[in-house]
PDB file of N, CA and C in Angstrom:
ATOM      1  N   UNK A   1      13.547   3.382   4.930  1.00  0.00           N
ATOM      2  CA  UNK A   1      12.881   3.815   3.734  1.00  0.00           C
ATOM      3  C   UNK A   1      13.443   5.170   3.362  1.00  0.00           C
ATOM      4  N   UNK A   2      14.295   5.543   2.315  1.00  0.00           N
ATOM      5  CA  UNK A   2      14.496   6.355   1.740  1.00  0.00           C
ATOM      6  C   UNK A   2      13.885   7.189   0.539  1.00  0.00           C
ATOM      7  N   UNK A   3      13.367   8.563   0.657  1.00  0.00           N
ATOM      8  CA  UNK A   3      13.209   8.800  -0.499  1.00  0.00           C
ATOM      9  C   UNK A   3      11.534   8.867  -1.363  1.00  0.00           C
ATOM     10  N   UNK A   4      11.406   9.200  -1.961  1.00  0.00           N
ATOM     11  CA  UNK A   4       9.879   9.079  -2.614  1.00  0.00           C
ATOM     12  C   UNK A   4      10.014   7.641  -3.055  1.00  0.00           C
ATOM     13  N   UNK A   5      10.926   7.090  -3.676  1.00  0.00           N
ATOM     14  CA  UNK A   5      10.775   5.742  -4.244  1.00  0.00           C
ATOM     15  C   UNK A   5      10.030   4.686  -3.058  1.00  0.00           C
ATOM     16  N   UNK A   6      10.871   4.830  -1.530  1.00  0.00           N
ATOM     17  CA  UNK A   6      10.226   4.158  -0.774  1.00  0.00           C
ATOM     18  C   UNK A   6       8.902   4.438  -0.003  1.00  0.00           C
ATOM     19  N   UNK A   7       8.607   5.749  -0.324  1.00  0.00           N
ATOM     20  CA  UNK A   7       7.275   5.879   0.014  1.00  0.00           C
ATOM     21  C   UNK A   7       6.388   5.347  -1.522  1.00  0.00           C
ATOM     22  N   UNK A   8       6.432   5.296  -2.244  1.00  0.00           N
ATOM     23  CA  UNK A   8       6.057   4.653  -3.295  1.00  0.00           C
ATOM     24  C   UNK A   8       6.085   3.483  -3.296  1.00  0.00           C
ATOM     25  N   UNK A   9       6.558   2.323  -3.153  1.00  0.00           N
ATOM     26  CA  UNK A   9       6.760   1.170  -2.523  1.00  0.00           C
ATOM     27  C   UNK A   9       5.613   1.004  -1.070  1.00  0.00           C
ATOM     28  N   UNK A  10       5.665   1.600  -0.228  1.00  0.00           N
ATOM     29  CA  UNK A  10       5.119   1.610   0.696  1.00  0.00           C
ATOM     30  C   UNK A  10       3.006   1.635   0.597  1.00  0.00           C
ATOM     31  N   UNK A  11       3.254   3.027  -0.210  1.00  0.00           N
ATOM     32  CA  UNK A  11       2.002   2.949  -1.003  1.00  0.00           C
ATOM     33  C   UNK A  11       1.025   1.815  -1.367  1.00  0.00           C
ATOM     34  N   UNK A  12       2.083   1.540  -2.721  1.00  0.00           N
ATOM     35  CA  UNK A  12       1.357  -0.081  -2.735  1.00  0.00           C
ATOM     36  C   UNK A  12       1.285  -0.517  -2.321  1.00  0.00           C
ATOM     37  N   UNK A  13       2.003  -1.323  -1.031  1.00  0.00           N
ATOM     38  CA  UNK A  13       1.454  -2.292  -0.405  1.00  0.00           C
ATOM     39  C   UNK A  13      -0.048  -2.239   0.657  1.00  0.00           C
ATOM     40  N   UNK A  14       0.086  -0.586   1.317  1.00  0.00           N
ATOM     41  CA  UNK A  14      -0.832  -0.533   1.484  1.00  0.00           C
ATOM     42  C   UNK A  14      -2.041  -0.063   0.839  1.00  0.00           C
ATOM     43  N   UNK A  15      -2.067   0.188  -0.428  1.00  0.00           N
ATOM     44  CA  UNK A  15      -3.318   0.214  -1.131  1.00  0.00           C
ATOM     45  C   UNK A  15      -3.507  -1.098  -1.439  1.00  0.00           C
ATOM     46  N   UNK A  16      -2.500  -2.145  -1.690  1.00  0.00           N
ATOM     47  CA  UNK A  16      -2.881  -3.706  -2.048  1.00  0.00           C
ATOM     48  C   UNK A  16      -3.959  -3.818  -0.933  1.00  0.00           C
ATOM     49  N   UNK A  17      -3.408  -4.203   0.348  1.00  0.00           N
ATOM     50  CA  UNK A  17      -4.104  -4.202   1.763  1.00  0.00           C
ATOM     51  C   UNK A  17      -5.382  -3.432   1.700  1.00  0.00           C
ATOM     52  N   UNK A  18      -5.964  -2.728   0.999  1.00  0.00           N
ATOM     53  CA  UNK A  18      -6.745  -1.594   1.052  1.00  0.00           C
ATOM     54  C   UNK A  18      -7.873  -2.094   0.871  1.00  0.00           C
ATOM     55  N   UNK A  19      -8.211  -3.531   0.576  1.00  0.00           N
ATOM     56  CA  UNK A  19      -9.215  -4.013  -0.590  1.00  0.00           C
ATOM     57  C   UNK A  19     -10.134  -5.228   0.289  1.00  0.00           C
ATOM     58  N   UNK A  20     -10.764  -5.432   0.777  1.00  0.00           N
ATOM     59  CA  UNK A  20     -11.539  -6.422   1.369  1.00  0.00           C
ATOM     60  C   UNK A  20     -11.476  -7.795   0.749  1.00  0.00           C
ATOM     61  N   UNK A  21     -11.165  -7.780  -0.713  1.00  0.00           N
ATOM     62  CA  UNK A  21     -11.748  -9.211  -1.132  1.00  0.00           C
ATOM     63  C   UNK A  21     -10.113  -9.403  -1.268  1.00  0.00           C
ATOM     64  N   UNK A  22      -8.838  -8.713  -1.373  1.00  0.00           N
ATOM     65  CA  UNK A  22      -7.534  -9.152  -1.154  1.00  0.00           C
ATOM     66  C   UNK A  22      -7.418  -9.179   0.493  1.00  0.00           C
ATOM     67  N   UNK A  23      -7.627  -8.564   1.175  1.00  0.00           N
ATOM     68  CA  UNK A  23      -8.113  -9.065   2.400  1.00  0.00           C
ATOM     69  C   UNK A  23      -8.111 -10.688   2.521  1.00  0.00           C
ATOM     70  N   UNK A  24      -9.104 -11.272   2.281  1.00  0.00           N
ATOM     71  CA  UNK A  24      -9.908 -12.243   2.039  1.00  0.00           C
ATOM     72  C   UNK A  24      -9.258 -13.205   1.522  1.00  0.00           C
ATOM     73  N   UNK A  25      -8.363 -13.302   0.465  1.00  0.00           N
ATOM     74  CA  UNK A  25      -7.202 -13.876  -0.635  1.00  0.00           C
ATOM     75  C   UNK A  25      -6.400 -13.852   0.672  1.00  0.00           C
ATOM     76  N   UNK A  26      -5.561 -13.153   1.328  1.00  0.00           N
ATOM     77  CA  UNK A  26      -4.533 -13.293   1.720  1.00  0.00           C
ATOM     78  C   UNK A  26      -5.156 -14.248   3.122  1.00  0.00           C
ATOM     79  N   UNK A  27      -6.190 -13.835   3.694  1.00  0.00           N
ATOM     80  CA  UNK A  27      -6.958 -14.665   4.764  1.00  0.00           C
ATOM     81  C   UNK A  27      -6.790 -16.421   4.676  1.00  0.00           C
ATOM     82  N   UNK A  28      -7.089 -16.523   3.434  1.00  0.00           N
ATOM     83  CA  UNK A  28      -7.165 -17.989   3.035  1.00  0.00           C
ATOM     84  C   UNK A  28      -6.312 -19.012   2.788  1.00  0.00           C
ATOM     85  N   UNK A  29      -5.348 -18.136   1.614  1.00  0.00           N
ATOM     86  CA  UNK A  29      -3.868 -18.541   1.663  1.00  0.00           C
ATOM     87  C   UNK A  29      -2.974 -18.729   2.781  1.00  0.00           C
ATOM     88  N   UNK A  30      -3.034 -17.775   4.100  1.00  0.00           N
ATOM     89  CA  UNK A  30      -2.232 -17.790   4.903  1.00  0.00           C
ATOM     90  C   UNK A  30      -2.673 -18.994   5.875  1.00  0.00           C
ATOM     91  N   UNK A  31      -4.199 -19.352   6.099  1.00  0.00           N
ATOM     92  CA  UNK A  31      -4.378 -20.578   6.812  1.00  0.00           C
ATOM     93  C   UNK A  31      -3.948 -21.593   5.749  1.00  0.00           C
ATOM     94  N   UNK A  32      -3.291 -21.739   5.216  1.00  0.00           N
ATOM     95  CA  UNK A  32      -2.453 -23.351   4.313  1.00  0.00           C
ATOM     96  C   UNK A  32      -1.561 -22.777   4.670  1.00  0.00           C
ATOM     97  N   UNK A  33      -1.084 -24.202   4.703  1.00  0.00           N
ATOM     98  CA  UNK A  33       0.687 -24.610   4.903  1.00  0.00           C
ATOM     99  C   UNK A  33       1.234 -24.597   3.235  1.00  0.00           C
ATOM    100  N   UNK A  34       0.222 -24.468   2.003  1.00  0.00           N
ATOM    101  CA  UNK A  34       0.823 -24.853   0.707  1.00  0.00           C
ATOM    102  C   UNK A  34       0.312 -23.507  -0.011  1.00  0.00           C
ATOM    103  N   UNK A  35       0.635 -23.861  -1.343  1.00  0.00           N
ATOM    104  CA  UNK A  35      -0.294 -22.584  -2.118  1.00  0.00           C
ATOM    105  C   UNK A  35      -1.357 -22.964  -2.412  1.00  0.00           C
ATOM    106  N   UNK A  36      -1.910 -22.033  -3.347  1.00  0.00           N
ATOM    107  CA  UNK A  36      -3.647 -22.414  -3.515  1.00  0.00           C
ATOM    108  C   UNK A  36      -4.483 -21.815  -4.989  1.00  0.00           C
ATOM    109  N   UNK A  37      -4.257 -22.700  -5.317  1.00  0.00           N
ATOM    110  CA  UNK A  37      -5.031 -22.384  -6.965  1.00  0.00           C
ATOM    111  C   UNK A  37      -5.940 -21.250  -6.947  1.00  0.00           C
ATOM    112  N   UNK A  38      -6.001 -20.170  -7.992  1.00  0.00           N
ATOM    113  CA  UNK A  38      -6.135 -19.422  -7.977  1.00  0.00           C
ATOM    114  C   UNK A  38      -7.882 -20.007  -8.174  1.00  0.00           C
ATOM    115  N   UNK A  39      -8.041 -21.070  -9.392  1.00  0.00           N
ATOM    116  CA  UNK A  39      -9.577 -21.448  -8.991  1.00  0.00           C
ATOM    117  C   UNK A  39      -9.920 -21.507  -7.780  1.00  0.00           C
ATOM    118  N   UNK A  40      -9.398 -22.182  -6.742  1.00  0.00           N
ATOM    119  CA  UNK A  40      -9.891 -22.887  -5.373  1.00  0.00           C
ATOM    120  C   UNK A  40     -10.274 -21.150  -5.022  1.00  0.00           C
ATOM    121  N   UNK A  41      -9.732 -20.517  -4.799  1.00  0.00           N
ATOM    122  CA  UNK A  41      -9.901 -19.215  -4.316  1.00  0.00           C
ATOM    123  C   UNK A  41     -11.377 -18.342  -4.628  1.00  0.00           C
ATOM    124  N   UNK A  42     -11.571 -18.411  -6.179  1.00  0.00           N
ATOM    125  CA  UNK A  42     -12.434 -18.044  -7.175  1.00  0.00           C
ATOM    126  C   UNK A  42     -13.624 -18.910  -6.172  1.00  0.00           C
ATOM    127  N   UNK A  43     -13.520 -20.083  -6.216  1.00  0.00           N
ATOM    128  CA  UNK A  43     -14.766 -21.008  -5.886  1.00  0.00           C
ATOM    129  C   UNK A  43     -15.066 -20.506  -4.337  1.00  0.00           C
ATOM    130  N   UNK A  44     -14.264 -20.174  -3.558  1.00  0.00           N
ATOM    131  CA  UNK A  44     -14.200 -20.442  -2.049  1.00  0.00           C
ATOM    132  C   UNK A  44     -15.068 -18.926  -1.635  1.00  0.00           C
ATOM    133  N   UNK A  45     -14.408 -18.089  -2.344  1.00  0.00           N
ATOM    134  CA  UNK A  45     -15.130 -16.320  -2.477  1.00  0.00           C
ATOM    135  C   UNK A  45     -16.104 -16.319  -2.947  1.00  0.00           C
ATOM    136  N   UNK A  46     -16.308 -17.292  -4.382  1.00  0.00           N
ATOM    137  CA  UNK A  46     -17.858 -16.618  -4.696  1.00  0.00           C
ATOM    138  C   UNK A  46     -17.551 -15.350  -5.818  1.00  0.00           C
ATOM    139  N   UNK A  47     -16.576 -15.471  -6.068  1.00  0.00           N
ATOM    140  CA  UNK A  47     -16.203 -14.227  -7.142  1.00  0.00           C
ATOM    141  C   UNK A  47     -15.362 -14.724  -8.269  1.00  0.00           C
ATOM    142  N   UNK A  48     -15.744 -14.193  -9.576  1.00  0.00           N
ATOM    143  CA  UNK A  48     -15.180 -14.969 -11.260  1.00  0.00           C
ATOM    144  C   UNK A  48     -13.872 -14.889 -10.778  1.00  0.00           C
ATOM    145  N   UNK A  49     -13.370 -15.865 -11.627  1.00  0.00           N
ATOM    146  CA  UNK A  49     -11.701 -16.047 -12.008  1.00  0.00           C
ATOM    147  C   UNK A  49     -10.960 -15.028 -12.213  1.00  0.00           C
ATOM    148  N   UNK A  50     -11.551 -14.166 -13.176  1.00  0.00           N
ATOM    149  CA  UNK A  50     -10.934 -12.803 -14.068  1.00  0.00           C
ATOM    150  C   UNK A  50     -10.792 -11.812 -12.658  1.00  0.00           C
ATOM    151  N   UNK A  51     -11.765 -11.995 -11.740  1.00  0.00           N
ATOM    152  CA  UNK A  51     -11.681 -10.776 -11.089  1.00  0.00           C
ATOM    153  C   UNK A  51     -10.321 -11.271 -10.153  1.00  0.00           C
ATOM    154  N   UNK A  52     -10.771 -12.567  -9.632  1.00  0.00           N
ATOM    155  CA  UNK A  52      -9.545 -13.187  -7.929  1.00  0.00           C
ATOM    156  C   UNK A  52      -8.532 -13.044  -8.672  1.00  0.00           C
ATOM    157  N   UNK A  53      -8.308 -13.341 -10.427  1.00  0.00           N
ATOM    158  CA  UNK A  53      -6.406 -13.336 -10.838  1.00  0.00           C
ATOM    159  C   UNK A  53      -6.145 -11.726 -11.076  1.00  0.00           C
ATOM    160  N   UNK A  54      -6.728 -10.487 -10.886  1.00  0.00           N
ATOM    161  CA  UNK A  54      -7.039  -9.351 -10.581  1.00  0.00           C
ATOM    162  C   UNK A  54      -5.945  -9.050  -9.392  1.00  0.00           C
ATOM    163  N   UNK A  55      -6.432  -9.545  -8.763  1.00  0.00           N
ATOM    164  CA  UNK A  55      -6.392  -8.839  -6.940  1.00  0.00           C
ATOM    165  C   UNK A  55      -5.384  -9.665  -6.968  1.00  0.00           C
ATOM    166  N   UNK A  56      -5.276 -10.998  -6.780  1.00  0.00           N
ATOM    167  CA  UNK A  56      -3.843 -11.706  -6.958  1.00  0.00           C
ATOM    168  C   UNK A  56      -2.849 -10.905  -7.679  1.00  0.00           C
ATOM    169  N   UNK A  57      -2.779 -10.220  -9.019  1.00  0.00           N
ATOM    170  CA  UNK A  57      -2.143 -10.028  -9.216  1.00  0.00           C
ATOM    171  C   UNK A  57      -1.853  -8.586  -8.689  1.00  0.00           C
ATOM    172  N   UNK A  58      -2.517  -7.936  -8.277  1.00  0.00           N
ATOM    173  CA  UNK A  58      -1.914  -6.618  -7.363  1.00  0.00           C
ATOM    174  C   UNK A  58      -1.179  -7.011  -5.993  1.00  0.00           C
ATOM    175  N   UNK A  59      -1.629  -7.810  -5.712  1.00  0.00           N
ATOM    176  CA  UNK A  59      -0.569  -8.350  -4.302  1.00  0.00           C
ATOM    177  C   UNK A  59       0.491  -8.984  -4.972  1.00  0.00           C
ATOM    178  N   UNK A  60       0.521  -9.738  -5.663  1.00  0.00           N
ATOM    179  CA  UNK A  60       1.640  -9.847  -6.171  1.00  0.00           C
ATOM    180  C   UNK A  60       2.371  -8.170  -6.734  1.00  0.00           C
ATOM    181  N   UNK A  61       2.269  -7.467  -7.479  1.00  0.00           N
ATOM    182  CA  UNK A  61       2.611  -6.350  -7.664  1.00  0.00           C
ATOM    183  C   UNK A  61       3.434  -5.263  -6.347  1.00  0.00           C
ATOM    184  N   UNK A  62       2.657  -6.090  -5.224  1.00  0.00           N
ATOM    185  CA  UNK A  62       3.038  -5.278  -4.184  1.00  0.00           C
ATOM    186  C   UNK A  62       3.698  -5.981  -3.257  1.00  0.00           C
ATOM    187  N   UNK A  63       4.077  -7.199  -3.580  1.00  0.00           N
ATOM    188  CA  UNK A  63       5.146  -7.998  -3.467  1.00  0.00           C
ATOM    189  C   UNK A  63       4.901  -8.837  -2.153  1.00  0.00           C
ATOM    190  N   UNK A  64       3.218  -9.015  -1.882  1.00  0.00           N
ATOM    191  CA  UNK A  64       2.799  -9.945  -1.000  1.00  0.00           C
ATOM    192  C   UNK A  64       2.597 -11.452  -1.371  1.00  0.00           C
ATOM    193  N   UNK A  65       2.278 -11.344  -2.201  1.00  0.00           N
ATOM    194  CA  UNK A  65       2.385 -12.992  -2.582  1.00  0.00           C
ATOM    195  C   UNK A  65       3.231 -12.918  -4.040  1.00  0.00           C
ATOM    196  N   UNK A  66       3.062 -14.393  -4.353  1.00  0.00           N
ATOM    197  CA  UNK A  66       4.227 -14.904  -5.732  1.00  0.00           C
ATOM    198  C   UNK A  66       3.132 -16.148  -6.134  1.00  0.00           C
ATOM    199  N   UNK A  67       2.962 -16.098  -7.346  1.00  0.00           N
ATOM    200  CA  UNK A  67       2.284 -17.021  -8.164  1.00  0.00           C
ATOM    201  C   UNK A  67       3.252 -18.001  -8.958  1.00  0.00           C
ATOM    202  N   UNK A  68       3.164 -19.000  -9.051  1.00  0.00           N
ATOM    203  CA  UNK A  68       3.612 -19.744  -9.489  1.00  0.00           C
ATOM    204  C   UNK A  68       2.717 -20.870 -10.573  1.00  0.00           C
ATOM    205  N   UNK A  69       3.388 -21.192 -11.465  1.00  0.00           N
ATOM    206  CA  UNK A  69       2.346 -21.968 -12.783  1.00  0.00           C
ATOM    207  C   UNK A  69       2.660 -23.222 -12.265  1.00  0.00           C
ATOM    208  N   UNK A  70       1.688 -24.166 -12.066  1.00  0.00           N
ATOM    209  CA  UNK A  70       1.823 -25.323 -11.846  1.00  0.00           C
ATOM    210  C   UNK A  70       0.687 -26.411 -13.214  1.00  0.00           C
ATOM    211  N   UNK A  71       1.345 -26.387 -13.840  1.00  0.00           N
ATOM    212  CA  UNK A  71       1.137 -27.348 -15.456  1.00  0.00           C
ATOM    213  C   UNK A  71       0.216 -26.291 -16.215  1.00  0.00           C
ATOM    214  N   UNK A  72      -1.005 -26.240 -15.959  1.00  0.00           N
ATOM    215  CA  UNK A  72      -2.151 -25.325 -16.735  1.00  0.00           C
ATOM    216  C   UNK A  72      -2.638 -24.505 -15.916  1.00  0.00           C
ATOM    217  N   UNK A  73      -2.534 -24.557 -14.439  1.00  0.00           N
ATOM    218  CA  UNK A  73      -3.315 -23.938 -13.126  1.00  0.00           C
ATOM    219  C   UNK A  73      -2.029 -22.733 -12.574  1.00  0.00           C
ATOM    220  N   UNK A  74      -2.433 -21.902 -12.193  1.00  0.00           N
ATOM    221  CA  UNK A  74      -1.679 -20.971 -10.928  1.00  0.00           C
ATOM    222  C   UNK A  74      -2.363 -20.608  -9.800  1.00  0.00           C
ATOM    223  N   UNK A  75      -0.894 -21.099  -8.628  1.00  0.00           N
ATOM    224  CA  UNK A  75      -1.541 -21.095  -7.906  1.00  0.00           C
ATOM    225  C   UNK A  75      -0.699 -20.138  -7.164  1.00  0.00           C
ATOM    226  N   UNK A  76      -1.133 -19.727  -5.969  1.00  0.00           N
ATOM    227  CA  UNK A  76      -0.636 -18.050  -4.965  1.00  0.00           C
ATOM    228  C   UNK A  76      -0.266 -18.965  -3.614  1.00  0.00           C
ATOM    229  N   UNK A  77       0.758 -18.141  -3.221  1.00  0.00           N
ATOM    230  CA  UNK A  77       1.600 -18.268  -1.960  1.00  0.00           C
ATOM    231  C   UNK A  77       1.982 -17.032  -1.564  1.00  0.00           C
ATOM    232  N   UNK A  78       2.167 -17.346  -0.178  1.00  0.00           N
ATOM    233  CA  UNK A  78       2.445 -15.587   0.873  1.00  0.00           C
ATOM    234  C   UNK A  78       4.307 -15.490   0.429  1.00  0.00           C
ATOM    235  N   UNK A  79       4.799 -14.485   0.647  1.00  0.00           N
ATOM    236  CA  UNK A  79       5.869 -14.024   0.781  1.00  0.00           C
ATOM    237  C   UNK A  79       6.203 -13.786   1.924  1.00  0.00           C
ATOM    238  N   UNK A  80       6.741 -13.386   2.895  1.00  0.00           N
ATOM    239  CA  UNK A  80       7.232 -13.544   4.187  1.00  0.00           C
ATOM    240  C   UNK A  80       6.151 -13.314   5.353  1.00  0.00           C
ATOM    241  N   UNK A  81       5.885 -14.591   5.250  1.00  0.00           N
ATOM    242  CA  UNK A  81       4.047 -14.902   6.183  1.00  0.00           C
ATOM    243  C   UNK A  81       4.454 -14.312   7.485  1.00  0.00           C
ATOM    244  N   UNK A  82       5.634 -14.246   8.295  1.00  0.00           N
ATOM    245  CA  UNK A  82       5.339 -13.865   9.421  1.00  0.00           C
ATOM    246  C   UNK A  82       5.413 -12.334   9.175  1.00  0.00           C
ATOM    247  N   UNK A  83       5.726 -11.477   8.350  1.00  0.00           N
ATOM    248  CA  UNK A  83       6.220 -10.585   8.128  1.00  0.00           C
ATOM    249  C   UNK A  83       4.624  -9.424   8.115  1.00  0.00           C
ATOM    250  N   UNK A  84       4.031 -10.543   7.385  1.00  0.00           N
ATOM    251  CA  UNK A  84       2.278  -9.578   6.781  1.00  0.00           C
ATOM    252  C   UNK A  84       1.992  -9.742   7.839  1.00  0.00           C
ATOM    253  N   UNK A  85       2.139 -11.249   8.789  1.00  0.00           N
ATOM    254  CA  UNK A  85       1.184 -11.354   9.606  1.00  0.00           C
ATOM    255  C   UNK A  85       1.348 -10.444  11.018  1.00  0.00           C
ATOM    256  N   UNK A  86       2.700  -9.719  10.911  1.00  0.00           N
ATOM    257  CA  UNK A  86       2.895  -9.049  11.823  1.00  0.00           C
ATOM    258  C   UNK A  86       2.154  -7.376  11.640  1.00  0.00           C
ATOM    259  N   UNK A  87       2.362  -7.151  10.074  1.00  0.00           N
ATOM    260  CA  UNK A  87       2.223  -6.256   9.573  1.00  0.00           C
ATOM    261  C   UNK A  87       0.341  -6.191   9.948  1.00  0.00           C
ATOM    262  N   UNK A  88      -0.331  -7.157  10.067  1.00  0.00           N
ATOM    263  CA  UNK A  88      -1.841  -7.079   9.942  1.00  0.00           C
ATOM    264  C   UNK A  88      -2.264  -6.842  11.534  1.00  0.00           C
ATOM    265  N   UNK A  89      -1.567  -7.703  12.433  1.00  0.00           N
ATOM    266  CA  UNK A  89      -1.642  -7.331  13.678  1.00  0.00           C
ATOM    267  C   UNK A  89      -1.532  -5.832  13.760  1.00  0.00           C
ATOM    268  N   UNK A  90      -0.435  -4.948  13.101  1.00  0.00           N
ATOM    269  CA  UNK A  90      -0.351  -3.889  13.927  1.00  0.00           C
ATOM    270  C   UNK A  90      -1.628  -2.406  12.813  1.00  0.00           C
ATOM    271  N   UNK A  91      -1.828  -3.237  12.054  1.00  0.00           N
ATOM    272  CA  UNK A  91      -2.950  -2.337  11.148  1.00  0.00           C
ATOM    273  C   UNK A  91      -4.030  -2.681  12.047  1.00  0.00           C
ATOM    274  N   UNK A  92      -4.376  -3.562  12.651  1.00  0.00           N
ATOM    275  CA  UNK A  92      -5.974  -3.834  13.504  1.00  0.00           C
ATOM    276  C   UNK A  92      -5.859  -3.048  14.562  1.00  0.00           C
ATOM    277  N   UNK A  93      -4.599  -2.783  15.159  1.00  0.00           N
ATOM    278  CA  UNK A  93      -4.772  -1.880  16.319  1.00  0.00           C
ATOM    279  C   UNK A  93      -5.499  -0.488  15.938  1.00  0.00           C
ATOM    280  N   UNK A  94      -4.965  -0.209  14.519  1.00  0.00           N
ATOM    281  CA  UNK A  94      -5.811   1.301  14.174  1.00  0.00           C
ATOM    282  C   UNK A  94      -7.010   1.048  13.994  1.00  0.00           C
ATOM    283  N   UNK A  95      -7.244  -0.051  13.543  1.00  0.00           N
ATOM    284  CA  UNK A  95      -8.626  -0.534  13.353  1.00  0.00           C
ATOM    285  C   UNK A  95      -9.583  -0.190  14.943  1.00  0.00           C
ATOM    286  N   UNK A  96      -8.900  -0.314  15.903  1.00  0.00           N
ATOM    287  CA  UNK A  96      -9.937  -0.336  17.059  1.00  0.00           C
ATOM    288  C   UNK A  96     -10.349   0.962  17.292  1.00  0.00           C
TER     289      UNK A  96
END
């Protein structure tokens, strides 16, 4: 990481991470093997549409997941799943 740009970069991702109910989004998505409609998500949380394509779209922004349009629906997928999932392991250790 070079530079303010990459601490800027860095930033976001962990302010994406920062958020309980993207928390939660990325929780869900990552147990599928596929992506996952951004409704299914909405329904599964308990929280409006407007807000889950919100937070979706800040992880996307921060380059954790990628949305993709599938006919009238979008639906969210991880970006390098072992990569977060390594990345989440080593954030819980601070957690303890």
């Amino acid at each position: 990481m070079s530079g303010d740009e990459g601490l800027s970069d860095l930033a976001r991702v962990l302010s994406a991470l920062g958020n309980i109910t993207r928390l939660r989004i990325i929780r869900l998505v990552s147990e599928t093997d596929r992506p996952l409609h951004i409704k299914a998500l909405s329904r599964t949380l308990k929280v409006r549409y407007s807000a889950v394509y919100r937070h979706v779209a800040t992880l996307r922004r921060a380059g954790i997941v990628t949305i993709h349009e599938v006919g009238r629906s979008r639906v969210v997928a991880l970006r390098r799943r072992k990569e977060l999932d390594d990345l989440l392991k080593i954030v819980e250790l601070f957690a303890k």
